[in-house]
N, C-alpha and C. Protein backbone atom coordinates (compact mmCIF):
# COMPACT_ATOMS: atom_id res chain seq x y z
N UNK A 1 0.83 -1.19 0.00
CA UNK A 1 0.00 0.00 0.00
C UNK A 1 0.88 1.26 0.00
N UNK A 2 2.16 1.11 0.66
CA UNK A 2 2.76 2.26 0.81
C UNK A 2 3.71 2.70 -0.78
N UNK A 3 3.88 1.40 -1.36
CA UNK A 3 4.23 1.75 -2.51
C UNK A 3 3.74 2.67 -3.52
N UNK A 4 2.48 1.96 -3.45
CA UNK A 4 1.36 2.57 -4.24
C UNK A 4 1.06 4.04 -4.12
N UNK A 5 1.16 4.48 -3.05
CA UNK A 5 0.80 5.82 -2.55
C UNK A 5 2.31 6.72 -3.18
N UNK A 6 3.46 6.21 -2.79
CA UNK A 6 4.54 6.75 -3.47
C UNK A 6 4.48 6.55 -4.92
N UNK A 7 4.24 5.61 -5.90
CA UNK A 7 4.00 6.00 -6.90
C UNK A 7 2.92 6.66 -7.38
N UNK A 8 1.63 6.80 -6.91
CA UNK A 8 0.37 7.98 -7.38
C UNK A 8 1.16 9.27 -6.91
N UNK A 9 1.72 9.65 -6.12
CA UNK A 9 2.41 11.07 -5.82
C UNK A 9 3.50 11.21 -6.85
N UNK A 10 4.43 10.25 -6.91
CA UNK A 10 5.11 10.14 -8.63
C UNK A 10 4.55 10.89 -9.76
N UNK A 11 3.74 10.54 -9.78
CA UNK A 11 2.87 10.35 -11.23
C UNK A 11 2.10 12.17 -10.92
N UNK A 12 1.69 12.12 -10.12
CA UNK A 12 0.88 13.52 -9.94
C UNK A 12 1.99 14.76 -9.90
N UNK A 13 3.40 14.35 -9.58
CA UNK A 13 4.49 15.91 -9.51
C UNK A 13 4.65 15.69 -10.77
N UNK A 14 4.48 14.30 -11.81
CA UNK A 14 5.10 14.41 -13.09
C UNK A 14 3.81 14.81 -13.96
N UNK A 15 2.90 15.03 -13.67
CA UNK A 15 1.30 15.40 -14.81
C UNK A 15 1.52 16.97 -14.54
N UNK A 16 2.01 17.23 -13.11
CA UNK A 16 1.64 18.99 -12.54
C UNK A 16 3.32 19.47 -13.79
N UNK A 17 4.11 19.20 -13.58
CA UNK A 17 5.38 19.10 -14.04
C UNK A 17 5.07 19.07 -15.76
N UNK A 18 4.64 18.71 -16.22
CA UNK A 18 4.19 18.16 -17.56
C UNK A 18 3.22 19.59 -17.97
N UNK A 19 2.69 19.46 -17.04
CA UNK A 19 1.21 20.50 -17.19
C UNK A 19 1.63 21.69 -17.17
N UNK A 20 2.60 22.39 -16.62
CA UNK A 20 2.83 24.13 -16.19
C UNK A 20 3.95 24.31 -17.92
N UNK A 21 4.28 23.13 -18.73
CA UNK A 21 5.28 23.70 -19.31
C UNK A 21 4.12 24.57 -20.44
N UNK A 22 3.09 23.93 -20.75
CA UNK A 22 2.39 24.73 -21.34
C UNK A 22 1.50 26.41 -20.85
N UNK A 23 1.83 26.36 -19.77
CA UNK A 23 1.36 27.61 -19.07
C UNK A 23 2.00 29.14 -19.42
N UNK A 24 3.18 28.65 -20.38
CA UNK A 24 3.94 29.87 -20.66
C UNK A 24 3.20 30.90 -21.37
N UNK A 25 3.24 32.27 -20.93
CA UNK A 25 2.59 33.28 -21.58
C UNK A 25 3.78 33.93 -22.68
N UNK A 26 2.82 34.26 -23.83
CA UNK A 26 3.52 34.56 -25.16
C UNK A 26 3.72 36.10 -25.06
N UNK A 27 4.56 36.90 -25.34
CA UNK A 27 4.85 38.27 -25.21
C UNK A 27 4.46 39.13 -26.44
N UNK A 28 3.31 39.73 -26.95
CA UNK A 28 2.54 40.43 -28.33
C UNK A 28 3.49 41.20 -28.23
N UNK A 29 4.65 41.04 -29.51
CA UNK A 29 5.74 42.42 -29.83
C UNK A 29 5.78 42.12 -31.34
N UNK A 30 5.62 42.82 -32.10
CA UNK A 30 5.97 42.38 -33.51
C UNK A 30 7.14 43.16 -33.71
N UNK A 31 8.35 43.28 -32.87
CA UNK A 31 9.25 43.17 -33.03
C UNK A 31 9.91 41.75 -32.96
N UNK A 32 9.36 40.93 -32.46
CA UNK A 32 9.32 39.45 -32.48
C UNK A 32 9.70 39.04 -33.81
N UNK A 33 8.96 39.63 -34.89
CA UNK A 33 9.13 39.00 -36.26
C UNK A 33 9.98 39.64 -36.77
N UNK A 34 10.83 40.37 -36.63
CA UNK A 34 12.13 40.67 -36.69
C UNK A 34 12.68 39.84 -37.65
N UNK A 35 13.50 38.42 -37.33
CA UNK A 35 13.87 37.56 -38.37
C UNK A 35 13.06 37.35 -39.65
N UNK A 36 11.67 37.68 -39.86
CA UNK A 36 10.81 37.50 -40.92
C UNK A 36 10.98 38.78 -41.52
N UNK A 37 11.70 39.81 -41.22
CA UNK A 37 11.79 41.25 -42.13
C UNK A 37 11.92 40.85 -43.41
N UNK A 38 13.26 40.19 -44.21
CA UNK A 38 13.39 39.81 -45.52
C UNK A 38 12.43 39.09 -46.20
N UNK A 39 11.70 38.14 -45.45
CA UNK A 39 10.68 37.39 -46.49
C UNK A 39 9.19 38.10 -46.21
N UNK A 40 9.22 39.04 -45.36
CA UNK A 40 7.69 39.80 -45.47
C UNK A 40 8.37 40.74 -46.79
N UNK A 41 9.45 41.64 -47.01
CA UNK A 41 9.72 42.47 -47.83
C UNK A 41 10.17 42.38 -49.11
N UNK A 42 10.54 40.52 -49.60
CA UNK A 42 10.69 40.29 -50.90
C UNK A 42 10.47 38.96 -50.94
N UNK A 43 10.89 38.56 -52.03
CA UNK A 43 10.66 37.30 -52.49
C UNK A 43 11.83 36.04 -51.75
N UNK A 44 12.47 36.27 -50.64
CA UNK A 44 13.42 35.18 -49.87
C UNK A 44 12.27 34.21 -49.09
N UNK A 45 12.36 33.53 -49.25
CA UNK A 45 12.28 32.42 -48.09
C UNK A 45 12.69 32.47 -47.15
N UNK A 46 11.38 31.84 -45.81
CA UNK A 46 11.46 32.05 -44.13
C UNK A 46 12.80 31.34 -43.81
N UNK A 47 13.40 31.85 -43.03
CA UNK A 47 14.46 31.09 -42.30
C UNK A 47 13.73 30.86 -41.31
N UNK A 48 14.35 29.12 -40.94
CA UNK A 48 13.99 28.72 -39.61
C UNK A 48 13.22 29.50 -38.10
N UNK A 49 14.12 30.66 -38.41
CA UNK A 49 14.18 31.50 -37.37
C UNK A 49 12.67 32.83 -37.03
N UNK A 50 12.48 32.52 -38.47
CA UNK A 50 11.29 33.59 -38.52
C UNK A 50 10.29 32.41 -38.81
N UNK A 51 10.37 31.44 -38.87
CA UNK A 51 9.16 30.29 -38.82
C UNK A 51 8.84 30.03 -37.38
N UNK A 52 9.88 30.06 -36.78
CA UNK A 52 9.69 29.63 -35.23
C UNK A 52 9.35 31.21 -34.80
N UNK A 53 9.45 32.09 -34.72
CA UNK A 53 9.46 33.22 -34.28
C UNK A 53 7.55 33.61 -34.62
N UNK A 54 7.58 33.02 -36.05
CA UNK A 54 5.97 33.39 -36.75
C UNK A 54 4.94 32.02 -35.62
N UNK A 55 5.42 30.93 -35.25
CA UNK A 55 5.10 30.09 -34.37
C UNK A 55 4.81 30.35 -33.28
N UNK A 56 5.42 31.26 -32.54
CA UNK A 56 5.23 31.26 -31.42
C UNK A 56 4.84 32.49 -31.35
N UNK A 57 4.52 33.58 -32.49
CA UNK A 57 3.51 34.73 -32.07
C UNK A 57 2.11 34.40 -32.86
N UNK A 58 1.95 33.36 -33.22
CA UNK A 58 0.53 32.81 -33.96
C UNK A 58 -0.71 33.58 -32.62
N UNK A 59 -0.27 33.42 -31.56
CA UNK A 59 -1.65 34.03 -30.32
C UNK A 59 -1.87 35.38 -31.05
N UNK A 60 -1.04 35.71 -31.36
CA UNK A 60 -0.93 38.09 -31.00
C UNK A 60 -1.15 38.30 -32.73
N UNK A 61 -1.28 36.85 -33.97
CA UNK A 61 -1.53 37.76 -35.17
C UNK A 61 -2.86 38.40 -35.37
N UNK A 62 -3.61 37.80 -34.79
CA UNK A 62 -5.22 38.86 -34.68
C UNK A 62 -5.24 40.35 -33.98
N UNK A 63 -4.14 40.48 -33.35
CA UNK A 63 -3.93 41.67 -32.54
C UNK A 63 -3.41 42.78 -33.66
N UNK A 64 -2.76 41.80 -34.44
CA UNK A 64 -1.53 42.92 -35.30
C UNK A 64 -2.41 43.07 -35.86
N UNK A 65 -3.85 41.97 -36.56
CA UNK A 65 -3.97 42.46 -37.91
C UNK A 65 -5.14 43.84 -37.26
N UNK A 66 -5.35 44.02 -36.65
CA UNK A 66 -6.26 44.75 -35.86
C UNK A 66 -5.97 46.45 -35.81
N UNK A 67 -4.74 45.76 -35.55
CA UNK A 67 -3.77 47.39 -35.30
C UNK A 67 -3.87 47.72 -36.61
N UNK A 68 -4.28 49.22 -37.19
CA UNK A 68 -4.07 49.68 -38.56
C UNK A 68 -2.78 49.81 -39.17
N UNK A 69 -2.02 50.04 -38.00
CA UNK A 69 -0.38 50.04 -38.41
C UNK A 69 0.07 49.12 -39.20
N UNK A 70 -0.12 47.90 -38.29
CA UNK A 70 0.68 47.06 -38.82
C UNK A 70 -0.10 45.94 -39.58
N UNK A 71 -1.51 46.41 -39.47
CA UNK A 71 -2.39 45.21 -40.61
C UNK A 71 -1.62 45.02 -41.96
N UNK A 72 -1.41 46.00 -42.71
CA UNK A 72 -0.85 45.84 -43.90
C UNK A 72 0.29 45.18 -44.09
N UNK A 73 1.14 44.47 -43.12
CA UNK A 73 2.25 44.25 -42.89
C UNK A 73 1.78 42.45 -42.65
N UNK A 74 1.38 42.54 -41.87
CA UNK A 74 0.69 41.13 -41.71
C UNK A 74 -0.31 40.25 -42.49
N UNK A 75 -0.94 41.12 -43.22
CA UNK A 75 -1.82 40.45 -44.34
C UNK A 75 -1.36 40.66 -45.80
N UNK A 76 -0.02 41.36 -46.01
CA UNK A 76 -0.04 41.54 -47.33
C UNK A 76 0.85 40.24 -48.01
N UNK A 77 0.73 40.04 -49.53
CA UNK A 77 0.83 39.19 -50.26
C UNK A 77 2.31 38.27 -49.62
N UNK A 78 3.39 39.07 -49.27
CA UNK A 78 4.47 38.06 -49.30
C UNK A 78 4.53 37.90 -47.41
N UNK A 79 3.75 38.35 -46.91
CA UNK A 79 3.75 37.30 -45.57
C UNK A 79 2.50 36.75 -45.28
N UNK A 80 1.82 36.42 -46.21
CA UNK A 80 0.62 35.35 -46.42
C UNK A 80 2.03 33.78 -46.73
N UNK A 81 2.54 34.01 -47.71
CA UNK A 81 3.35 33.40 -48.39
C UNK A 81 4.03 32.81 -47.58
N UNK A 82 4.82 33.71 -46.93
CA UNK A 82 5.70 33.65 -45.79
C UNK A 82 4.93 32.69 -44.39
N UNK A 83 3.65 32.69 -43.94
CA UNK A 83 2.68 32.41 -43.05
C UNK A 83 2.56 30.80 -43.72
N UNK A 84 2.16 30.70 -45.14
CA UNK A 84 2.11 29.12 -45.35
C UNK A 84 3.29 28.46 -45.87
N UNK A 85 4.27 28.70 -46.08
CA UNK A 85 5.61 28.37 -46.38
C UNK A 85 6.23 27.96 -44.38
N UNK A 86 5.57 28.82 -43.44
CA UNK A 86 6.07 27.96 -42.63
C UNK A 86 4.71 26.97 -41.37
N UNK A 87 3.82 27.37 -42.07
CA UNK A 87 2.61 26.31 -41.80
C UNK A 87 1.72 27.29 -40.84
N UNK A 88 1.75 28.36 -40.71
CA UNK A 88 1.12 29.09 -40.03
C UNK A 88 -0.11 29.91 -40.53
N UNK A 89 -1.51 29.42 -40.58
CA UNK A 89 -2.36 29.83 -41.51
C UNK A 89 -2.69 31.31 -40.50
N UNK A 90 -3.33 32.59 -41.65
CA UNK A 90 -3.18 33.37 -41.37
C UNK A 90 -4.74 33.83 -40.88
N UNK A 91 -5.14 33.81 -39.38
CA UNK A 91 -6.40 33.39 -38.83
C UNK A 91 -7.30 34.71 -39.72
N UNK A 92 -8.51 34.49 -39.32
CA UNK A 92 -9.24 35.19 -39.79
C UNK A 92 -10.32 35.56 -38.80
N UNK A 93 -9.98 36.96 -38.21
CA UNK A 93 -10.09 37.24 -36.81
C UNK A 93 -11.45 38.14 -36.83
């Protein structure tokens, strides 16, 4: 019995442990997309870096496209391109 109890407490620091890595809050900066400058502004292809970067601000693109500033920047032709070239469909908010 006493085993048992040490492994259900096992198992519950490793689900809580498991569980908080997704808790991370994403930071809305579209200075973030920074590495995506060249392929929003011509015809280059995403580097890694602005795929992962376009990845992990996927929460905040409804925000940008929102902002008048920077809508045009986010919806125009070569970072649509840029958005499915690295699998990131471009929501429709």
């Amino acid at each position: 019995m006493k085993s048992f109890i040490m492994v259900a407490c096992a198992i519950l620091v490793i689900m809580i442990l498991a569980g908080s890595k997704g808790a991370t809050a994403v930071t809305c900066s579209p200075t973030e997309l920074s590495p995506c400058i060249a392929a929003f502004t011509s015809s280059a292809p995403p580097s890694a870096a602005c795929c992962g970067k376009l990845k992990q601000q996927k929460p905040c693109l409804c925000g940008y496209i929102r902002n008048p500033t920077l809508k045009q920047y986010v919806t125009s032709p070569n970072a649509r391109k840029v958005s499915r070239s690295c699998g990131v469909p471009v929501p429709k908010c």
